[in-house]
N, C-alpha and C. Protein backbone atom coordinates (compact mmCIF):
# COMPACT_ATOMS: atom_id res chain seq x y z
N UNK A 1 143.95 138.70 108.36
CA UNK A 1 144.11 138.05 109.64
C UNK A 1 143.25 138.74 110.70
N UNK A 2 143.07 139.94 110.82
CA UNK A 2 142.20 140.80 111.84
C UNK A 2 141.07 140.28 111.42
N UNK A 3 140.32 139.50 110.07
CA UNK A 3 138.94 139.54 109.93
C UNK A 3 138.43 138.24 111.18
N UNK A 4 139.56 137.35 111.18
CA UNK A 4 139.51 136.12 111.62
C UNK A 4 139.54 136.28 113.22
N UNK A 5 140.10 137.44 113.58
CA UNK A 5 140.99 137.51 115.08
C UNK A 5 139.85 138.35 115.67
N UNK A 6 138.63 138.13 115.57
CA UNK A 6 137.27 138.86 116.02
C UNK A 6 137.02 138.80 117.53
N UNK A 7 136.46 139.64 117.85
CA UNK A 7 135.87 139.15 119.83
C UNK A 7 134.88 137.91 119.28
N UNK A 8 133.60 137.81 118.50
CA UNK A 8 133.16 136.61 118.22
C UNK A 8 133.82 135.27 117.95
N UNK A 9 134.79 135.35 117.27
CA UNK A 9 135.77 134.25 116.94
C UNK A 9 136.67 134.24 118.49
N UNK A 10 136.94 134.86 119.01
CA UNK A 10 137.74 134.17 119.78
C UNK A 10 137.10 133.84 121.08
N UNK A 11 136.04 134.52 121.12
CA UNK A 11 135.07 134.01 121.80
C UNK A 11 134.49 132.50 121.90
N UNK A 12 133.98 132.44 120.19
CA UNK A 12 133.36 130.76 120.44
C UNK A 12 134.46 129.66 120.42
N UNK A 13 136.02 130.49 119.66
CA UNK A 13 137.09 129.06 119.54
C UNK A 13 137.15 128.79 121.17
N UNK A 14 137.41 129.80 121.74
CA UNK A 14 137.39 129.11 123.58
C UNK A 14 136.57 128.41 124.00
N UNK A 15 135.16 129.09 123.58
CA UNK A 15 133.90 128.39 124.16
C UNK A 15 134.31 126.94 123.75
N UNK A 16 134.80 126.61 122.79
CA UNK A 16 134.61 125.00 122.21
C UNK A 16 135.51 124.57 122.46
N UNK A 17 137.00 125.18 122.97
CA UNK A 17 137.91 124.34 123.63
C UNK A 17 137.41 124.12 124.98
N UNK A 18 137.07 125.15 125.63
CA UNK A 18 136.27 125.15 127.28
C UNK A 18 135.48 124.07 127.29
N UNK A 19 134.34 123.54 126.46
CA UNK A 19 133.34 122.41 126.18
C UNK A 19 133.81 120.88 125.79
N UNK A 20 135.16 121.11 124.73
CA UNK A 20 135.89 119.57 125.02
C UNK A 20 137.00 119.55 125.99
N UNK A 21 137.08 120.42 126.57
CA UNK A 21 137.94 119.80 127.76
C UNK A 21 136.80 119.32 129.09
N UNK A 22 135.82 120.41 129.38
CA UNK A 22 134.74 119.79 130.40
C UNK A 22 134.30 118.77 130.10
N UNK A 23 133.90 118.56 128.80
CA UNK A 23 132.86 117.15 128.66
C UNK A 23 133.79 116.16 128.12
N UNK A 24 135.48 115.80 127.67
CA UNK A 24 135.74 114.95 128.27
C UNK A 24 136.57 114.52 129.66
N UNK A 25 136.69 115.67 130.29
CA UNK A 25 136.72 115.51 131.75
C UNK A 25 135.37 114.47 132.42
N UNK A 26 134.42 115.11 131.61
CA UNK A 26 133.07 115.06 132.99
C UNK A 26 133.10 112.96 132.72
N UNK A 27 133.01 112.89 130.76
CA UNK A 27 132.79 111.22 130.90
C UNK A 27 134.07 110.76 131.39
N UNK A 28 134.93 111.11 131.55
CA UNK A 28 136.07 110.62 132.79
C UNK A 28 135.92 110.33 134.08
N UNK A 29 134.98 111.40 134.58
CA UNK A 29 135.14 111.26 136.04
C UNK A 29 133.65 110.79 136.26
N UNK A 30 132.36 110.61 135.23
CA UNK A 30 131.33 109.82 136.43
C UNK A 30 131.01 109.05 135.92
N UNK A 31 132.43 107.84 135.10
CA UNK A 31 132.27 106.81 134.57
C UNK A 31 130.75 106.43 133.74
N UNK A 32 130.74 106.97 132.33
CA UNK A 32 130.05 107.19 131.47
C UNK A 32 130.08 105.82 130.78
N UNK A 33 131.07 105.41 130.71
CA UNK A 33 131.69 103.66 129.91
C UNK A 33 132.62 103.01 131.02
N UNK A 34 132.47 101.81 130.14
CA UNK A 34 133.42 100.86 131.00
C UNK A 34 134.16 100.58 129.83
N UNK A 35 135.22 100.00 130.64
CA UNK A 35 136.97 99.85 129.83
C UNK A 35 136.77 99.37 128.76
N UNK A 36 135.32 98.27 128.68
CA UNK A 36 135.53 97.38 127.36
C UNK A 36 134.78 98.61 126.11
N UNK A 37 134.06 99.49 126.48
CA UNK A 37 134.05 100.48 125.22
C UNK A 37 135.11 101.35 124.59
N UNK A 38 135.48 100.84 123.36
CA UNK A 38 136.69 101.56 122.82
C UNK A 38 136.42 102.77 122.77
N UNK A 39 135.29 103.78 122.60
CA UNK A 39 135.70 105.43 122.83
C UNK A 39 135.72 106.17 123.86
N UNK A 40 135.28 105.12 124.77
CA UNK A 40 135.82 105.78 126.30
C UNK A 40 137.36 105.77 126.25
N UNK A 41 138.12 104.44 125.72
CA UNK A 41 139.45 104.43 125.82
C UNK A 41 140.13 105.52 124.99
N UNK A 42 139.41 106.11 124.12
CA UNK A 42 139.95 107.09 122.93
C UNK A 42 139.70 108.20 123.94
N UNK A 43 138.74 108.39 124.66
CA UNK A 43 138.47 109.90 125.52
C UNK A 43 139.73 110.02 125.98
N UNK A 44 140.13 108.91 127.05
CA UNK A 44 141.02 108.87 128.17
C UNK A 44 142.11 108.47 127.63
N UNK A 45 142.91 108.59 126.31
CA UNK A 45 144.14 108.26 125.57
C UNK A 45 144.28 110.21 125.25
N UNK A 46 143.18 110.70 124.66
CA UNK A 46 143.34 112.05 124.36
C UNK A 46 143.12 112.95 125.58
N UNK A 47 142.51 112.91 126.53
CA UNK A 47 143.05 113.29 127.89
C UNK A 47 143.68 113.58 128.32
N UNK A 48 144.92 112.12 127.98
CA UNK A 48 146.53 111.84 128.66
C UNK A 48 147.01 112.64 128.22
N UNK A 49 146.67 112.67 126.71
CA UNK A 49 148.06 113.03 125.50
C UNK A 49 147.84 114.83 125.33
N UNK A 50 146.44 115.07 125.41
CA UNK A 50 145.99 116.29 124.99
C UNK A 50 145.40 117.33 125.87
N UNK A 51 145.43 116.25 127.07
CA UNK A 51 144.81 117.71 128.73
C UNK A 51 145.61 118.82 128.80
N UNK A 52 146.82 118.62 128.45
CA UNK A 52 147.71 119.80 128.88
C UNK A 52 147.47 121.12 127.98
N UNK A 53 147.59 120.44 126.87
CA UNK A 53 147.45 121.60 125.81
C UNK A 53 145.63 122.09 125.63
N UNK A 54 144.89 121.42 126.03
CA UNK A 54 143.56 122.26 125.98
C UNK A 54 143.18 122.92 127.42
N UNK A 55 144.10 122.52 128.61
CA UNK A 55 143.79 123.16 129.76
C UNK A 55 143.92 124.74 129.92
N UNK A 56 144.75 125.57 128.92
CA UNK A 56 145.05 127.57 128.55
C UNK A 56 143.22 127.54 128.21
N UNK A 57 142.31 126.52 127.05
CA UNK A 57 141.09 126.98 126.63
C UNK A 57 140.27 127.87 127.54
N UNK A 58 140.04 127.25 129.18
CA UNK A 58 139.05 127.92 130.00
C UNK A 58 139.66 129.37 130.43
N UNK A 59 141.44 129.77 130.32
CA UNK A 59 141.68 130.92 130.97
C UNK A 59 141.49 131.64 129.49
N UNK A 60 141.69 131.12 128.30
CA UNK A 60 141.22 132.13 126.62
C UNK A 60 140.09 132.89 127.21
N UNK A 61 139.17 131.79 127.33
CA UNK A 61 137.81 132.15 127.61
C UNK A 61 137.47 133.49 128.83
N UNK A 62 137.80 133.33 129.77
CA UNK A 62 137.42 134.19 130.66
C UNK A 62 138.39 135.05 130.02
N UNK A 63 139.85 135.62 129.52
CA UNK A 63 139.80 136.88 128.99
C UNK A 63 139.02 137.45 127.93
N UNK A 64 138.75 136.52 127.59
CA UNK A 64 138.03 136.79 126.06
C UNK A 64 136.41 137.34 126.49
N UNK A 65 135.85 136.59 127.38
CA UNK A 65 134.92 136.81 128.16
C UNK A 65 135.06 138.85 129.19
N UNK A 66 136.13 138.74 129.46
CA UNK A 66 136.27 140.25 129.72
C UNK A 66 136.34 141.61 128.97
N UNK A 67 137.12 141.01 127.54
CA UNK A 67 137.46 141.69 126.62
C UNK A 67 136.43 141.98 125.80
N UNK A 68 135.70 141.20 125.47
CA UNK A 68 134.16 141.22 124.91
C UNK A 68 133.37 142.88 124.97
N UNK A 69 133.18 143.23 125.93
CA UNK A 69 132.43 144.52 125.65
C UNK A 69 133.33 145.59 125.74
N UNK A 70 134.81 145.16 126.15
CA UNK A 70 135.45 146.96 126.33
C UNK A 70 135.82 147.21 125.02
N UNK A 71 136.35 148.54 124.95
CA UNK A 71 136.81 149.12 123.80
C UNK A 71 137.27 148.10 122.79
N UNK A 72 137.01 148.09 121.64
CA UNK A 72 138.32 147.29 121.14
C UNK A 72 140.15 147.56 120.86
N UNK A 73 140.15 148.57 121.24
CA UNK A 73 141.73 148.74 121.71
C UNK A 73 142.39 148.70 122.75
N UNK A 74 141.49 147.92 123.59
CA UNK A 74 141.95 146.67 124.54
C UNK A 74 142.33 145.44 124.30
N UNK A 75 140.72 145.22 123.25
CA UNK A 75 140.79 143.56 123.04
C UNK A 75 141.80 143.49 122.42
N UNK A 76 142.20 144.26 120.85
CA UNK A 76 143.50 144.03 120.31
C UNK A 76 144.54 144.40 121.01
N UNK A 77 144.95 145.05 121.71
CA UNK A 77 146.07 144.65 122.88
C UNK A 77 146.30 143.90 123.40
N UNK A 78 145.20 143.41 123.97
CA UNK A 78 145.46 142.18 124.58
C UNK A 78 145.64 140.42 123.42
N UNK A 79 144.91 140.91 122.09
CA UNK A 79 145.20 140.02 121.61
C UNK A 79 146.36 139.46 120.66
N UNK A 80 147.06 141.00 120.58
CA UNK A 80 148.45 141.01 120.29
C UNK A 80 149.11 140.24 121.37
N UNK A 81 148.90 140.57 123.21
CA UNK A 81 150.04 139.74 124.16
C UNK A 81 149.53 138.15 123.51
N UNK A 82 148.46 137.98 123.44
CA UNK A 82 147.57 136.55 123.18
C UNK A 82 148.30 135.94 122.25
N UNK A 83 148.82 136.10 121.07
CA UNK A 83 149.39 135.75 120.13
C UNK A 83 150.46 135.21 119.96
N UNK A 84 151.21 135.76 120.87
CA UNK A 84 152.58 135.36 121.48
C UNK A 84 152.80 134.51 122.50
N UNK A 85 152.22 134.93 123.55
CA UNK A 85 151.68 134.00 124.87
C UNK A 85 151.52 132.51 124.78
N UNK A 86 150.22 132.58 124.24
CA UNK A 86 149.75 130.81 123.96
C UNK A 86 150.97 130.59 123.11
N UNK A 87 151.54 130.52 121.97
CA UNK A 87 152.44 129.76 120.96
C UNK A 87 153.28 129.01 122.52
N UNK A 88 154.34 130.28 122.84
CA UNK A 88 155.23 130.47 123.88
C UNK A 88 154.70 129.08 125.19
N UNK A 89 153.71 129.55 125.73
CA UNK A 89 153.04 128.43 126.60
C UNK A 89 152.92 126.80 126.15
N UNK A 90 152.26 126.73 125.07
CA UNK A 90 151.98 125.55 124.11
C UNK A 90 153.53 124.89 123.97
N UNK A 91 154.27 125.60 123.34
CA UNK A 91 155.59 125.08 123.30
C UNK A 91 156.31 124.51 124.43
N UNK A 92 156.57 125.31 126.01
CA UNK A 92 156.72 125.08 127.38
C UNK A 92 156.57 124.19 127.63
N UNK A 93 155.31 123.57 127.43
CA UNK A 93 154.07 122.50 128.04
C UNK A 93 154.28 121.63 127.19
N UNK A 94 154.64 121.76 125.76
CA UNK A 94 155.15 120.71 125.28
C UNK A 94 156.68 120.25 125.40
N UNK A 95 157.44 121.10 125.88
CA UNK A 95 158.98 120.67 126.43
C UNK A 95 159.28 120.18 127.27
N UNK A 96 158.01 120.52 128.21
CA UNK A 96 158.04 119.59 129.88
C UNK A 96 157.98 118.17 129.76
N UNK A 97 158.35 117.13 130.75
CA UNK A 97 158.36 116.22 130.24
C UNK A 97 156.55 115.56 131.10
N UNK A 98 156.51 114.15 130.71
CA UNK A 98 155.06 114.01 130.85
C UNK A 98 154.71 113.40 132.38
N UNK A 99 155.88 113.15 132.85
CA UNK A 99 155.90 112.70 134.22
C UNK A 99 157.59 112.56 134.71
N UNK A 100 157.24 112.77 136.21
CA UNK A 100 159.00 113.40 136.96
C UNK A 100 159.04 111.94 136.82
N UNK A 101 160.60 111.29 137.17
CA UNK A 101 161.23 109.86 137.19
C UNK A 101 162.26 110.32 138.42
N UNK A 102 162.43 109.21 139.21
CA UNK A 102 163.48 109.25 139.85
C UNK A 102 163.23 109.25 141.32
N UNK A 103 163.38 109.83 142.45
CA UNK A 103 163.65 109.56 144.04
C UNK A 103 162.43 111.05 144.26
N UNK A 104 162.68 111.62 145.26
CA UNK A 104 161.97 112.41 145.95
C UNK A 104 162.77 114.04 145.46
N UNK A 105 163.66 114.09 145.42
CA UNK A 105 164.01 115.33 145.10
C UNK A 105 164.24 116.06 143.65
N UNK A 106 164.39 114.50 142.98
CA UNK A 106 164.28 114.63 141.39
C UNK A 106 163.20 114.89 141.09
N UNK A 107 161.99 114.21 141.11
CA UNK A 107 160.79 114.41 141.29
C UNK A 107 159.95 115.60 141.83
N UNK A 108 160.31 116.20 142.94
CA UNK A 108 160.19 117.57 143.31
C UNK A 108 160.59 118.78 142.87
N UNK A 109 161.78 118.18 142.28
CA UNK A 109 162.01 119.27 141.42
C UNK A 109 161.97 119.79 139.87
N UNK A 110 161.26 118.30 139.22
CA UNK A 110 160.99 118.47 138.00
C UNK A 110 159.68 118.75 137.78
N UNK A 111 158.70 119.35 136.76
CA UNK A 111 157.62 120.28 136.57
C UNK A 111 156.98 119.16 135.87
N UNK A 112 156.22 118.88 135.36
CA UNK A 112 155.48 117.56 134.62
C UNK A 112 154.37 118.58 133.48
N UNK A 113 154.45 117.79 132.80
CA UNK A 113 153.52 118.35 131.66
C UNK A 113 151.70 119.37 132.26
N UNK A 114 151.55 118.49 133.01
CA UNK A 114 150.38 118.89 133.53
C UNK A 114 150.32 120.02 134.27
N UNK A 115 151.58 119.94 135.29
CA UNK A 115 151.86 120.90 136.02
C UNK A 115 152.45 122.14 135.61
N UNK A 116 152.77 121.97 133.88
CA UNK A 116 153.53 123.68 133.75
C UNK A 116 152.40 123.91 132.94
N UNK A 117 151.53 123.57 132.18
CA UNK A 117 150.21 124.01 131.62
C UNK A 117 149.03 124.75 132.50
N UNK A 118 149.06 124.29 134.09
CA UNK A 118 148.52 124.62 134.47
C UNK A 118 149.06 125.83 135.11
N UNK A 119 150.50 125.82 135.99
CA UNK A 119 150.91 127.23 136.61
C UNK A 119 151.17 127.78 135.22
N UNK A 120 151.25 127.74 133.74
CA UNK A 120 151.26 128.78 132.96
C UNK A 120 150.21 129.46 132.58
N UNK A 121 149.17 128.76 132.51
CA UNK A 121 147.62 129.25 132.35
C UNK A 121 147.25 130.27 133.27
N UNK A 122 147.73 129.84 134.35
CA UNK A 122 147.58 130.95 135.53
C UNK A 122 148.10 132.09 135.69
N UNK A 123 150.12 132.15 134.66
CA UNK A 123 150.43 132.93 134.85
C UNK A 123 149.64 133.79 133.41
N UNK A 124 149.45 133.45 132.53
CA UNK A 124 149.07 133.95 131.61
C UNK A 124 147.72 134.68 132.07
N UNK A 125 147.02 133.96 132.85
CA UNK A 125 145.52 134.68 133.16
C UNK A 125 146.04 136.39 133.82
N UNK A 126 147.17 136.10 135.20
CA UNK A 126 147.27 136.89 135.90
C UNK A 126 147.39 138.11 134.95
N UNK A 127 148.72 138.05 133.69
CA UNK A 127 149.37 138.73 133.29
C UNK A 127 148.10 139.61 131.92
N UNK A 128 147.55 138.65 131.63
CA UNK A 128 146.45 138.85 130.79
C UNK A 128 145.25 139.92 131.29
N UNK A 129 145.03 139.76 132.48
CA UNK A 129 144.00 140.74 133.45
C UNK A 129 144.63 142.02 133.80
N UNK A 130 146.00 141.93 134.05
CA UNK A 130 146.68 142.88 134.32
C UNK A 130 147.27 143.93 133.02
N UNK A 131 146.86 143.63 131.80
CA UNK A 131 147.51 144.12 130.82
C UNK A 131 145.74 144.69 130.18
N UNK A 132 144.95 144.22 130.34
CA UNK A 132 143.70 144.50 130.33
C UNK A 132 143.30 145.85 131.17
N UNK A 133 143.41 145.58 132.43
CA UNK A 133 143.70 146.56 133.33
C UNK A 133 143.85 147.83 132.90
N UNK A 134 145.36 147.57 132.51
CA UNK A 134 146.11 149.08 132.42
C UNK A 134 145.61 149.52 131.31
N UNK A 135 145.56 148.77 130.25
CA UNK A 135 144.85 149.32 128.50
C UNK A 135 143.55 150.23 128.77
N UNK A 136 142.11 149.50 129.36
CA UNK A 136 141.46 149.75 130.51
C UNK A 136 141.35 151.67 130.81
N UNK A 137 142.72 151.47 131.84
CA UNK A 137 142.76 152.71 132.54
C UNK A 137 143.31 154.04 131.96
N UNK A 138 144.09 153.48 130.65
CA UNK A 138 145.22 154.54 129.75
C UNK A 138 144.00 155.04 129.40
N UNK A 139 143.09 154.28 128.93
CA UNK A 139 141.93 154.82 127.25
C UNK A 139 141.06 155.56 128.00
N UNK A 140 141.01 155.39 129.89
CA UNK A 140 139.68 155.86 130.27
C UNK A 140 139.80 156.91 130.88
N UNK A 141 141.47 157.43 131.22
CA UNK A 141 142.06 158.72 131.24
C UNK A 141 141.72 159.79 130.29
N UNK A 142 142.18 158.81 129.06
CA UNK A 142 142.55 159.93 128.07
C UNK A 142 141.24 160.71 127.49
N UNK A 143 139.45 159.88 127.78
CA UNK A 143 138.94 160.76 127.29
C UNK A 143 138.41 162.25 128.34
């Protein structure tokens, strides 16, 4: 499992989640097709169904992107929290529901699929930089 769990490998799996979430964002938003082409409708069906769960790809990336040249007993620290994290997140984001129902306060107070993928990505980035950090500062004490 460590052969697989590489800074290169986790490097390009982000890079290529980071690349299908931008590029089918981008033919989303500067209308690339019109409605009557069926794989525009397939973009914007997997979008709906699948934005949430590829939206963690761009924060993989920028840790992975940090982790890249330090020690590697950072990166595997950090890719031990990584391991746990995403499952944990993925699952969240899939428990949320896909849109609030109801009046103004029901609605305000329920989290929507989109919306806990994204404040979890964030919390994961924060917590991810910060655990980087300290790994970071232990190893650069000790020599």
């Amino acid at each position: 499992m460590k052969k697989l769990m590489t800074k290169k490998n986790i490097l390009g799996f982000s890079l290529l989640g980071t690349f299908i979430l931008i590029s089918s964002i981008s033919l989303q938003e500067i209308n690339a097709c019109y409605d009557s082409w069926t794989w525009c409708r397939g973009v914007w069906g997997f979008l709906d169904s699948w934005g949430p769960f590829i939206l963690p790809f761009p924060v993989l990336l920028i840790s992975s992107l940090v982790t890249y040249k330090l020690h590697d007993k950072v990166f595997y620290t950090w890719l031990k929290f990584s391991t746990v994290a995403i499952p944990v997140i993925l699952l969240l984001v899939a428990k949320s529901p896909e849109s609030a129902y109801g009046g103004f306060l029901a609605s305000a107070m329920t989290v929507t699929r989109s919306e806990a993928s994204l404040q979890l990505s964030v919390l994961y980035l924060v917590l991810s930089l910060m655990l980087i950090a300290w790994k970071w500062f232990t190893l650069r004490k000790k020599k």
